[in-house]
C-alpha atoms as a PDB file:
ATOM      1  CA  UNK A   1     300.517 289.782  71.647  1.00  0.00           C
ATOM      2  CA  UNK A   2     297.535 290.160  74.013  1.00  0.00           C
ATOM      3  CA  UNK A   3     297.202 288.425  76.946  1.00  0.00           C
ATOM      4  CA  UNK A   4     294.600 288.090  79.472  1.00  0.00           C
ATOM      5  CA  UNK A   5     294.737 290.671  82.366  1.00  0.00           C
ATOM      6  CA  UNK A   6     292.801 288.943  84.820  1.00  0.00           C
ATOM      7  CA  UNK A   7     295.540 286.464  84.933  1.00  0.00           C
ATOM      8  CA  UNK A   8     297.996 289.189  86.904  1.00  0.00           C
ATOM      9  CA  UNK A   9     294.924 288.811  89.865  1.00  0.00           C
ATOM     10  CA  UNK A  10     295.603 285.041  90.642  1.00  0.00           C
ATOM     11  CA  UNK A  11     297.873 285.643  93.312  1.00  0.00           C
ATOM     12  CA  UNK A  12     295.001 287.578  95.269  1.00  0.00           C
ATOM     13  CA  UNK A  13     291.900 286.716  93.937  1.00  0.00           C
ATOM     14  CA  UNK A  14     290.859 283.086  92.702  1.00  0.00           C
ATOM     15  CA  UNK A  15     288.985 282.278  89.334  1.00  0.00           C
ATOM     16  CA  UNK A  16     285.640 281.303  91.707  1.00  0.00           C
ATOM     17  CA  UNK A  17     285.866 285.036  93.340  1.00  0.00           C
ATOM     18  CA  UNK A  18     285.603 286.264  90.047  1.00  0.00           C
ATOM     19  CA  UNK A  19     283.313 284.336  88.533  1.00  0.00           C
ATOM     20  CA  UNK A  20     280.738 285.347  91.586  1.00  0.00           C
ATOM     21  CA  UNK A  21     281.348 288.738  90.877  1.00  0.00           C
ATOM     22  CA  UNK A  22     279.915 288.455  87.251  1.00  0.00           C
ATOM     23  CA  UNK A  23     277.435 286.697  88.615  1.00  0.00           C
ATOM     24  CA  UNK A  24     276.386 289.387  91.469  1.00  0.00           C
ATOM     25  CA  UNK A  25     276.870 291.828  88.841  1.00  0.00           C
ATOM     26  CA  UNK A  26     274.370 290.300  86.307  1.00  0.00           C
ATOM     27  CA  UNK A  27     271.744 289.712  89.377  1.00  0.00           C
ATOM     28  CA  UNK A  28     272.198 293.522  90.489  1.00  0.00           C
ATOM     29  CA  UNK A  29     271.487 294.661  86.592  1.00  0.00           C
ATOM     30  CA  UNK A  30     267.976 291.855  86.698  1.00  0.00           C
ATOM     31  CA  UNK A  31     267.160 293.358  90.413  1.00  0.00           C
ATOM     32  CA  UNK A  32     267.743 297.044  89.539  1.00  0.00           C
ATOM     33  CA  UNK A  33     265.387 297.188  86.017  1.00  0.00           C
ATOM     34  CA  UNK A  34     262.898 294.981  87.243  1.00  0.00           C
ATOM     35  CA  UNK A  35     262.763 297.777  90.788  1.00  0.00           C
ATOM     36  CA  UNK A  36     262.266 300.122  87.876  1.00  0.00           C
ATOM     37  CA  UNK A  37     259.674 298.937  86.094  1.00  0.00           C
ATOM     38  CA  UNK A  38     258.026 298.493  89.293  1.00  0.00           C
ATOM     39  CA  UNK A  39     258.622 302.153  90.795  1.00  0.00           C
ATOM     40  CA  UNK A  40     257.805 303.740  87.191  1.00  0.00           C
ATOM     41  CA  UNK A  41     255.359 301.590  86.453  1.00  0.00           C
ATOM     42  CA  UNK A  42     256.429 300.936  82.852  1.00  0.00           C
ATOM     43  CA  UNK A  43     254.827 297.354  82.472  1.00  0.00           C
ATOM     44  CA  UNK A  44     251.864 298.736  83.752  1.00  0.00           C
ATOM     45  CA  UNK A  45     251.513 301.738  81.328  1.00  0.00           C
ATOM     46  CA  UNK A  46     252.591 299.370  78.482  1.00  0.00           C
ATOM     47  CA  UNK A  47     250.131 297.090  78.936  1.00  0.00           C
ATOM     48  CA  UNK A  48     247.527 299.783  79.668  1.00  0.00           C
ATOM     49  CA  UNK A  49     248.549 301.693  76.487  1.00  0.00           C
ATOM     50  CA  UNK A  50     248.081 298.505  74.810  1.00  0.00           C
ATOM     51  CA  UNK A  51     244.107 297.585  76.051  1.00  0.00           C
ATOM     52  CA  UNK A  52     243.016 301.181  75.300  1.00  0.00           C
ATOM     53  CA  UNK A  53     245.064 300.841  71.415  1.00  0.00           C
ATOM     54  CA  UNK A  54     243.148 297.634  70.993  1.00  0.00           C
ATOM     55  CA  UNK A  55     239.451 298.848  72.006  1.00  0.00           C
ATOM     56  CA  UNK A  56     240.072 301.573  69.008  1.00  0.00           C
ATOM     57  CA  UNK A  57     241.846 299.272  66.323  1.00  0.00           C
ATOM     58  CA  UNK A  58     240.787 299.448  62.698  1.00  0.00           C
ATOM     59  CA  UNK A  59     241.997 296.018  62.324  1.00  0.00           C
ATOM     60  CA  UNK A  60     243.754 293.024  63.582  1.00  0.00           C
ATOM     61  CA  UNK A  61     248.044 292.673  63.383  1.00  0.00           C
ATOM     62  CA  UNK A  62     248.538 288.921  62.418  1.00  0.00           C
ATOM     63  CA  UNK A  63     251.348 287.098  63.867  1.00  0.00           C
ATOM     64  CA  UNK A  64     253.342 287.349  60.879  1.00  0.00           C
ATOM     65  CA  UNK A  65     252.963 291.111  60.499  1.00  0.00           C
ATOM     66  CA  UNK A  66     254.148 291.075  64.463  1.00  0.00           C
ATOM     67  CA  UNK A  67     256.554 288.976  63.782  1.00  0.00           C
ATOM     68  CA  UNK A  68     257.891 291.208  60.605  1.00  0.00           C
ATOM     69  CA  UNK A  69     257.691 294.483  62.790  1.00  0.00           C
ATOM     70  CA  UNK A  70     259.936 292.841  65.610  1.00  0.00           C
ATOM     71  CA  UNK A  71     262.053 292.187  63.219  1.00  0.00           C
ATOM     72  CA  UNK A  72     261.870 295.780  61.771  1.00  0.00           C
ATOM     73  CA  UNK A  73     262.398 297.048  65.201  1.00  0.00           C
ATOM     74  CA  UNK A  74     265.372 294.878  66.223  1.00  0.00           C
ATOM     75  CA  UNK A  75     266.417 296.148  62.550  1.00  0.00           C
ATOM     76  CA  UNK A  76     266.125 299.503  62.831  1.00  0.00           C
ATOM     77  CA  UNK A  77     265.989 300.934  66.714  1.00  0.00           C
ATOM     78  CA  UNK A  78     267.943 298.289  68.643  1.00  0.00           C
ATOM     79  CA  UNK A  79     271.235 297.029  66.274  1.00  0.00           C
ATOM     80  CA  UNK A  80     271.423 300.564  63.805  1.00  0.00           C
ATOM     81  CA  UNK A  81     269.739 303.050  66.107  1.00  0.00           C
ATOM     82  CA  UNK A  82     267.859 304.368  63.283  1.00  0.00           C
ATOM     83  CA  UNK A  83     265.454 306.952  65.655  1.00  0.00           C
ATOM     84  CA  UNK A  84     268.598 309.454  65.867  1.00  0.00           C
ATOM     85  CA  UNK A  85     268.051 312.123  63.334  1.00  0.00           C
ATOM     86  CA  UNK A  86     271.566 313.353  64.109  1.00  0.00           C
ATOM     87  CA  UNK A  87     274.294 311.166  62.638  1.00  0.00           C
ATOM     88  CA  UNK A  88     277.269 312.260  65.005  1.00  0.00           C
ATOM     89  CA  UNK A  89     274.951 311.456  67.860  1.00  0.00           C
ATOM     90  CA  UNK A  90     273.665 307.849  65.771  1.00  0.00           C
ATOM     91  CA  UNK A  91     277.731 307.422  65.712  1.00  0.00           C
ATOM     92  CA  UNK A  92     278.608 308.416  68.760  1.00  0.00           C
ATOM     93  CA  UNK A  93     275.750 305.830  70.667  1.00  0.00           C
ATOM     94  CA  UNK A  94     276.672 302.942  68.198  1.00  0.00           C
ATOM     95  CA  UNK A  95     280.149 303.318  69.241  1.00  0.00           C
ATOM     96  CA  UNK A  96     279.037 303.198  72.892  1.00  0.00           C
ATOM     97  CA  UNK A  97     276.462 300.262  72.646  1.00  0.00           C
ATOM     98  CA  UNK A  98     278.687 297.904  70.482  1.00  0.00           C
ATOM     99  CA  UNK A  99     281.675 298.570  72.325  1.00  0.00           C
ATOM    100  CA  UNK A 100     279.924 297.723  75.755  1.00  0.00           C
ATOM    101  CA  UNK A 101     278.351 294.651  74.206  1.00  0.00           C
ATOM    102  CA  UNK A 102     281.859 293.404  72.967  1.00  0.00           C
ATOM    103  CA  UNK A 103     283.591 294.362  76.876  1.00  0.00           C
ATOM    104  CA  UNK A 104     280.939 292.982  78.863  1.00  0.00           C
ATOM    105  CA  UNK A 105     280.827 289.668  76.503  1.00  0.00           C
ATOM    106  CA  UNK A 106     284.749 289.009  76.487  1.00  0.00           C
ATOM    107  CA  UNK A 107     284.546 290.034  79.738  1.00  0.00           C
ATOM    108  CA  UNK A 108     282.628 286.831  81.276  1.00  0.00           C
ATOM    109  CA  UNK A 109     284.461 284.474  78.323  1.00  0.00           C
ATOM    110  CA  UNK A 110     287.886 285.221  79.848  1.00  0.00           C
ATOM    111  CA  UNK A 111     286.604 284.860  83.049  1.00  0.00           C
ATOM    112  CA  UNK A 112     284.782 281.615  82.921  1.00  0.00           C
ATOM    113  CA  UNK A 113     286.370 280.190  79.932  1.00  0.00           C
ATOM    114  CA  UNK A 114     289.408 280.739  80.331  1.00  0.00           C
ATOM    115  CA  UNK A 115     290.319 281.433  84.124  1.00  0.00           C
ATOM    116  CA  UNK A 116     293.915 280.278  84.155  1.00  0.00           C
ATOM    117  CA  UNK A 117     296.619 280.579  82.213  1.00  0.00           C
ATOM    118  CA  UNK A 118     297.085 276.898  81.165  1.00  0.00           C
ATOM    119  CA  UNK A 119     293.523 277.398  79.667  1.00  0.00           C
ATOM    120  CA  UNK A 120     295.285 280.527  78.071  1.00  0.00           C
ATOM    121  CA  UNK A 121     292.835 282.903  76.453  1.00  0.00           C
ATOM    122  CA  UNK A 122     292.637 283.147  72.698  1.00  0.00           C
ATOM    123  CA  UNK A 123     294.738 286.605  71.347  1.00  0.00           C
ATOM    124  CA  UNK A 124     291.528 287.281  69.298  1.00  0.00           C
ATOM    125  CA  UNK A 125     289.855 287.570  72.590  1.00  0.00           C
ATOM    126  CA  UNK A 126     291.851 289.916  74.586  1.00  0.00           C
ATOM    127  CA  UNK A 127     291.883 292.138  71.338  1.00  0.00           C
ATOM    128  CA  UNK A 128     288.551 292.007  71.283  1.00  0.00           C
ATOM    129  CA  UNK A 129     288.066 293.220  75.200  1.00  0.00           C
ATOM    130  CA  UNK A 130     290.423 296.451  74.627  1.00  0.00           C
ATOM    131  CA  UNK A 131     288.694 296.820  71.207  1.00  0.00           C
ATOM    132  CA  UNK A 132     285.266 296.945  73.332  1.00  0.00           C
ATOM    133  CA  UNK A 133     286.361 299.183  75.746  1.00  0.00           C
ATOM    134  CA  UNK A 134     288.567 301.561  73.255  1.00  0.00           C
ATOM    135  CA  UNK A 135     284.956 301.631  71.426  1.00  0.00           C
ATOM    136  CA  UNK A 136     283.034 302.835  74.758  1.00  0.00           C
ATOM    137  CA  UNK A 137     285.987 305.417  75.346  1.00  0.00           C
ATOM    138  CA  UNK A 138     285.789 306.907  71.816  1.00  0.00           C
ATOM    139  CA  UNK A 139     281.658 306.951  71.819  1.00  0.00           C
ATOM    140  CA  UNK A 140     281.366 307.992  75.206  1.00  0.00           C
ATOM    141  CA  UNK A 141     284.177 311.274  75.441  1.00  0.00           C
ATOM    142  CA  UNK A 142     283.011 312.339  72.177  1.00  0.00           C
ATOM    143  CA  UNK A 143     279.351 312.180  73.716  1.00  0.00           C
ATOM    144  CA  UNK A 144     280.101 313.766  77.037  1.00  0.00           C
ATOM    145  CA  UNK A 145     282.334 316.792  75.156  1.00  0.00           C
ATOM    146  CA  UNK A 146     280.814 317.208  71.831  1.00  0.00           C
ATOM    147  CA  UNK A 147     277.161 316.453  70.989  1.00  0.00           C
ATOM    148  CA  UNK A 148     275.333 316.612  75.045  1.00  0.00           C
ATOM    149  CA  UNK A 149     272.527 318.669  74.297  1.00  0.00           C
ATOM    150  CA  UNK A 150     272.839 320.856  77.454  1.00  0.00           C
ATOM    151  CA  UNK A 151     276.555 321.383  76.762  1.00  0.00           C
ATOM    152  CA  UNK A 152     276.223 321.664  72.604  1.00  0.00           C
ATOM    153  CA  UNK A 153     273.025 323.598  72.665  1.00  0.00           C
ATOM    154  CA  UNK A 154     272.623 325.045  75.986  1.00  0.00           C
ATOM    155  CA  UNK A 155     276.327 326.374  76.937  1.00  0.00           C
ATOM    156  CA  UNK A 156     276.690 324.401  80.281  1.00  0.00           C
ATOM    157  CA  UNK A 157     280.126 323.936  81.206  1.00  0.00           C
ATOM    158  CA  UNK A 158     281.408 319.860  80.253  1.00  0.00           C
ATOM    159  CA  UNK A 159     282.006 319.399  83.847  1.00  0.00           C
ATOM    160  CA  UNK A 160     278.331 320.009  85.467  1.00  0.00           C
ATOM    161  CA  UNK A 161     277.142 316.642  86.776  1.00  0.00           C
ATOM    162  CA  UNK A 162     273.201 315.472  87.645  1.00  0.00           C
ATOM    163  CA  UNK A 163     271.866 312.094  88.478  1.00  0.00           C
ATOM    164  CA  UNK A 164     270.945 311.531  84.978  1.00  0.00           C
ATOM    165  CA  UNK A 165     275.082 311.263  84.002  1.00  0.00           C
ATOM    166  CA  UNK A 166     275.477 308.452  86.577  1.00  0.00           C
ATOM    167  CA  UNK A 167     275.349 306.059  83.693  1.00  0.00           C
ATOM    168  CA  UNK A 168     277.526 307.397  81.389  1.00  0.00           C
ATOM    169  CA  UNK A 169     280.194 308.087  83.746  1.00  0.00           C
ATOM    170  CA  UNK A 170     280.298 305.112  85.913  1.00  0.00           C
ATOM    171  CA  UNK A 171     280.550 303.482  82.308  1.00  0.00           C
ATOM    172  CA  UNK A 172     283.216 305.709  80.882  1.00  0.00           C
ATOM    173  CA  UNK A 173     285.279 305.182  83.991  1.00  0.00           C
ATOM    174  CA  UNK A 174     285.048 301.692  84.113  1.00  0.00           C
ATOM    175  CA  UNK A 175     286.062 300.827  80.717  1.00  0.00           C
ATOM    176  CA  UNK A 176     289.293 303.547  80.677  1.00  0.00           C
ATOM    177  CA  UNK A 177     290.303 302.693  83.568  1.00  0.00           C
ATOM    178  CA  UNK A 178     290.027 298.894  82.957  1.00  0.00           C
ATOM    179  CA  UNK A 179     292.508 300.057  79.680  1.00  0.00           C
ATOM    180  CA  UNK A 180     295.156 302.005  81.840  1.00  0.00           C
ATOM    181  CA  UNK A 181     295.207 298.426  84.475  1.00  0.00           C
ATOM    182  CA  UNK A 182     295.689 296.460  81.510  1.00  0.00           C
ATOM    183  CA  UNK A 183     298.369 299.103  79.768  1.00  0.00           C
ATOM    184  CA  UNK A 184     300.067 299.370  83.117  1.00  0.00           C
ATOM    185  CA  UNK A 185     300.647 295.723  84.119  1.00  0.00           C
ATOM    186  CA  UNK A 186     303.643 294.970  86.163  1.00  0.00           C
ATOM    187  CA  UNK A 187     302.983 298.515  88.016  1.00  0.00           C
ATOM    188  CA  UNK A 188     303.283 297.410  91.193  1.00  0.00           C
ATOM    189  CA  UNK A 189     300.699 299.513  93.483  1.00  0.00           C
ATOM    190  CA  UNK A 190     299.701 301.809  91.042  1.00  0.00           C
ATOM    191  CA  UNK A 191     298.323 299.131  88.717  1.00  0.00           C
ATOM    192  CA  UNK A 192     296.630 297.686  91.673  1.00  0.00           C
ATOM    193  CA  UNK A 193     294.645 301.614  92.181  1.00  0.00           C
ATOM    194  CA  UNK A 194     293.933 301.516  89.010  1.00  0.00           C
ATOM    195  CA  UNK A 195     292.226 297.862  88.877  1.00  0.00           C
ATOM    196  CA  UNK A 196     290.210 298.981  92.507  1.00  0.00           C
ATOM    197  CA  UNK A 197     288.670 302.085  90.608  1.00  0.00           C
ATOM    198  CA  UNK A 198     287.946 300.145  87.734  1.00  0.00           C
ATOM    199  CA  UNK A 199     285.911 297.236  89.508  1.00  0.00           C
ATOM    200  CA  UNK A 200     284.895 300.140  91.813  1.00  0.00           C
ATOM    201  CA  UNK A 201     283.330 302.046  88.645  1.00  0.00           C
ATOM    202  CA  UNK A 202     281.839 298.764  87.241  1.00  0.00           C
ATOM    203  CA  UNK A 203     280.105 297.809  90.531  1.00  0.00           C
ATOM    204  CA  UNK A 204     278.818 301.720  90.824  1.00  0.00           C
ATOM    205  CA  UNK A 205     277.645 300.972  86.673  1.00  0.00           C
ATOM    206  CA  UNK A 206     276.019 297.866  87.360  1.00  0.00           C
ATOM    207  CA  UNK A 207     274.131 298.355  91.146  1.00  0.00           C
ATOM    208  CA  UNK A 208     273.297 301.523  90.434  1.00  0.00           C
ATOM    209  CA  UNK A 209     270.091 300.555  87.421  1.00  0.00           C
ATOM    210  CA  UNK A 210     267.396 301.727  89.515  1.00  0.00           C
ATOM    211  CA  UNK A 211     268.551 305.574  89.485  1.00  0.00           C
ATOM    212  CA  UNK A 212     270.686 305.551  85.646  1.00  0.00           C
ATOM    213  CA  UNK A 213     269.579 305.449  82.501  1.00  0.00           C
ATOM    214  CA  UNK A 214     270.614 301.473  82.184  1.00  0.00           C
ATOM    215  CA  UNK A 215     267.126 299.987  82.304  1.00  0.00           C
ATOM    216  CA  UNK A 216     265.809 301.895  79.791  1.00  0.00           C
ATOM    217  CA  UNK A 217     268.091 299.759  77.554  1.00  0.00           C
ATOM    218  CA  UNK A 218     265.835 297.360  78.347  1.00  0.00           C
ATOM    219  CA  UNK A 219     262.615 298.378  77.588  1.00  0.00           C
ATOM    220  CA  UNK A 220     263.312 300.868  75.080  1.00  0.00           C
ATOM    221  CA  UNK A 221     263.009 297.908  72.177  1.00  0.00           C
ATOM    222  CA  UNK A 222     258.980 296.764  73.774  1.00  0.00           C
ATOM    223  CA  UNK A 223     258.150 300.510  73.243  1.00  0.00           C
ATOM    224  CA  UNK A 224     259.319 301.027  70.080  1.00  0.00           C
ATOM    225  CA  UNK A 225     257.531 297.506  68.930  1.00  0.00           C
ATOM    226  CA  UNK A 226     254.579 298.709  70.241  1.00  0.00           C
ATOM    227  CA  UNK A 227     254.298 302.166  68.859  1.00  0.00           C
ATOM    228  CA  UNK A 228     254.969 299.920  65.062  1.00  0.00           C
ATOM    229  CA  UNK A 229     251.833 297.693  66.205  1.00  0.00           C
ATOM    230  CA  UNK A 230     249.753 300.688  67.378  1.00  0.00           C
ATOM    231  CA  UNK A 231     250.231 302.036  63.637  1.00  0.00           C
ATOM    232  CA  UNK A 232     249.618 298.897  62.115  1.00  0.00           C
ATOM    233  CA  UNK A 233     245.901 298.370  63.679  1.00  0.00           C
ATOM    234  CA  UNK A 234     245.164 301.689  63.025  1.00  0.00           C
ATOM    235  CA  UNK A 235     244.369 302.810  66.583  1.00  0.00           C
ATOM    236  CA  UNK A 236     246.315 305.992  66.033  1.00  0.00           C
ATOM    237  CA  UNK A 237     247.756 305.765  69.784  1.00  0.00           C
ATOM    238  CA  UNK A 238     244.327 306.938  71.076  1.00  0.00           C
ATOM    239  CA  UNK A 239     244.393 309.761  69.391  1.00  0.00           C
ATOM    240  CA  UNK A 240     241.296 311.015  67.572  1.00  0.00           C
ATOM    241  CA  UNK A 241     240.073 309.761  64.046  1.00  0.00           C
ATOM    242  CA  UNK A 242     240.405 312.485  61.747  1.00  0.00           C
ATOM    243  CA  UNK A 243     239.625 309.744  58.550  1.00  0.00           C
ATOM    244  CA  UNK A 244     241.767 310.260  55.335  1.00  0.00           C
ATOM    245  CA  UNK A 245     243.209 313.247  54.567  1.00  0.00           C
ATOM    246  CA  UNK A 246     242.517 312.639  50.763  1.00  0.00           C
ATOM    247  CA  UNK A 247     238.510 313.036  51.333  1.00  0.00           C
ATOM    248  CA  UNK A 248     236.916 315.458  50.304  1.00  0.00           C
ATOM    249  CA  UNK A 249     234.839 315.943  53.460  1.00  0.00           C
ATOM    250  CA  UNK A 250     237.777 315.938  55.547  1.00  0.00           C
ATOM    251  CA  UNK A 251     239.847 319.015  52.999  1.00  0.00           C
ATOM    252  CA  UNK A 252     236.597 320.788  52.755  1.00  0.00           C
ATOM    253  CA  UNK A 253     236.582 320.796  56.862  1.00  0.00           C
ATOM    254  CA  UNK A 254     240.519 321.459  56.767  1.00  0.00           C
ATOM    255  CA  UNK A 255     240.640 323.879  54.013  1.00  0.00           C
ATOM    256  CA  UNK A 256     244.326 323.818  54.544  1.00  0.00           C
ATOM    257  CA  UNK A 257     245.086 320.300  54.269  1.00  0.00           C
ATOM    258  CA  UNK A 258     245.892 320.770  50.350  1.00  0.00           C
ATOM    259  CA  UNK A 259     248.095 322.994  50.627  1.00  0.00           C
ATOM    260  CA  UNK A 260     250.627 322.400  53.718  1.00  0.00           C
ATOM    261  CA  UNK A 261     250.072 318.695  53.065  1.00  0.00           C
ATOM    262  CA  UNK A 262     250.177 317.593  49.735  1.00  0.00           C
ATOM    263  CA  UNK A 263     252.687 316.693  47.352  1.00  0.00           C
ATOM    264  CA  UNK A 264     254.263 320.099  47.181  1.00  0.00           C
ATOM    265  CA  UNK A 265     253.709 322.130  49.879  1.00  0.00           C
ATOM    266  CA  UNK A 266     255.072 325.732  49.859  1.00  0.00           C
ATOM    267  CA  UNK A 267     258.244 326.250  51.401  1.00  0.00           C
ATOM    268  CA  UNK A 268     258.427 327.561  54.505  1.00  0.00           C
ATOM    269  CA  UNK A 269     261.450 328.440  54.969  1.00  0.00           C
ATOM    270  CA  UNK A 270     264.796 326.599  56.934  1.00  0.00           C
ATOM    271  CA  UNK A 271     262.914 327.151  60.606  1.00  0.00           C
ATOM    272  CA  UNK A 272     265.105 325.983  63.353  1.00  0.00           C
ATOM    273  CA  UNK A 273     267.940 324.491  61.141  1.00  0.00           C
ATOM    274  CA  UNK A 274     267.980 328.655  59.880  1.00  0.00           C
ATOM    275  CA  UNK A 275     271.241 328.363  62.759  1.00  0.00           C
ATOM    276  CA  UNK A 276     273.261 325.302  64.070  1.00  0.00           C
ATOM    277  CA  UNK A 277     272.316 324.910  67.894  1.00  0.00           C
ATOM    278  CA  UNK A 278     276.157 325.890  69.405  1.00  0.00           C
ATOM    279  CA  UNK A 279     275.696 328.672  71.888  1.00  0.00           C
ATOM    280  CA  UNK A 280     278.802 328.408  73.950  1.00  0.00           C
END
């Protein structure tokens, strides 16, 4: 039967302690992407993207049809992750994304719903939390080992860190370590060590948006709805108007538009799939 770790902290740390923690936590995440978006300018290019898309639309989205592709998009990118052409990787960041979702969520209900034990925590719950962070562990090692492009295709060594990993491993340790505090319970000092580099991990994860890849979480879902509207009006993403590739003034320009892009085009052969990308 599950039961709720943070019960074992009452002795040293009160239900109001860490309630403000979450709290601090969720602030530091708001803080960090909005410093982001202001130090990469990402709202700016959005919306600037946007203006020049609109000056060169064909025609005009309606709110339905924006309404439709948001749903597409929350569809397809955000809750299936359907831009990953590989499906170990799709797996792999599913894994990850759902497993987070499900730690950080029973996370704050154990916390503020049920804070002591007389308001004991539904089993269901608990499960849940390990289930979450079992989830991140299994996505998240099989990433880092496995399918990391500069360790799968390039040959680096598992163990060669840059700023870009922060995210990933701040996350990975915070959720296996937060399994080992509640595996070890009853530990003594060594359960306490693991519990300090667990919140240690977390507060690294969550303070730490401005220089991981955690805000682009964020604003991953507005680019990928706007690249669906910039198709729908036609404005090609500012690029130039080459008409309809079916006209016959356009394949009598492009002689070679029949042939490489018709129904049938030749085959050309496997290309880069000719050899899996494993050079170890």
């Amino acid at each position: 039967m599950f039961t709720n770790p943070f019960y074992d902290l009452l002795g040293f740390l009160t239900p109001a302690v860490m309630q403000t923690y979450v709290v601090l936590m969720v602030l530091a995440v708001v803080a960090g992407v909005i410093v982001d978006v202001i130090h990469k300018k990402s709202a700016q290019y959005f919306f600037e993207n946007a203006q020049k898309a609109q000056k060169s639309a064909r025609r005009t989205v309606s709110g339905g049809e924006k309404v439709s592709l948001a749903v597409s998009t929350l569809a397809n990118e955000v809750l299936t992750s359907s831009e990953f052409a590989n499906p170990q990787r799709r797996l792999s960041h599913l894994l990850t994304m759902y497993g987070f979702v499900i730690f950080v969520v029973t996370t704050a209900i154990m916390i503020f719903g049920y804070p002591t034990p007389e308001a004991a925590a539904p089993g269901g719950i608990v499960a849940l939390w390990h289930l979450g962070a079992l989830m991140v562990c299994v996505g998240g090692y099989w990433f880092w080992f496995f399918i990391r492009c500069d360790v799968n295709s390039e040959g680096n060594p598992w163990y060669k860190l840059v700023r870009a990993d922060l995210f990933i491993l701040s996350l990975l340790i915070t959720t296996t370590f937060a399994l080992i505090w509640s595996v070890t319970r009853g530990a003594g000092a060594l359960n306490i060590l693991f519990f300090v580099i667990f919140i240690a991990a977390s507060t690294t994860l969550f303070c730490t948006v401005l220089w991981s890849k955690f805000a682009h979480m964020f604003f991953k879902p507005a680019a990928a709805f706007q690249k669906k509207v910039i198709m729908a009006d036609g404005s090609q993403e500012n690029l130039p108007d080459l008409g309809e590739l079916a006209d016959p003034e356009i394949q009598a320009r492009y002689p070679d538009i029949p042939t490489y892009m018709g129904e049938k085009p030749p085959y050309m052969g496997l290309g880069i799939k000719r050899e899996s990308p494993n050079h170890y």
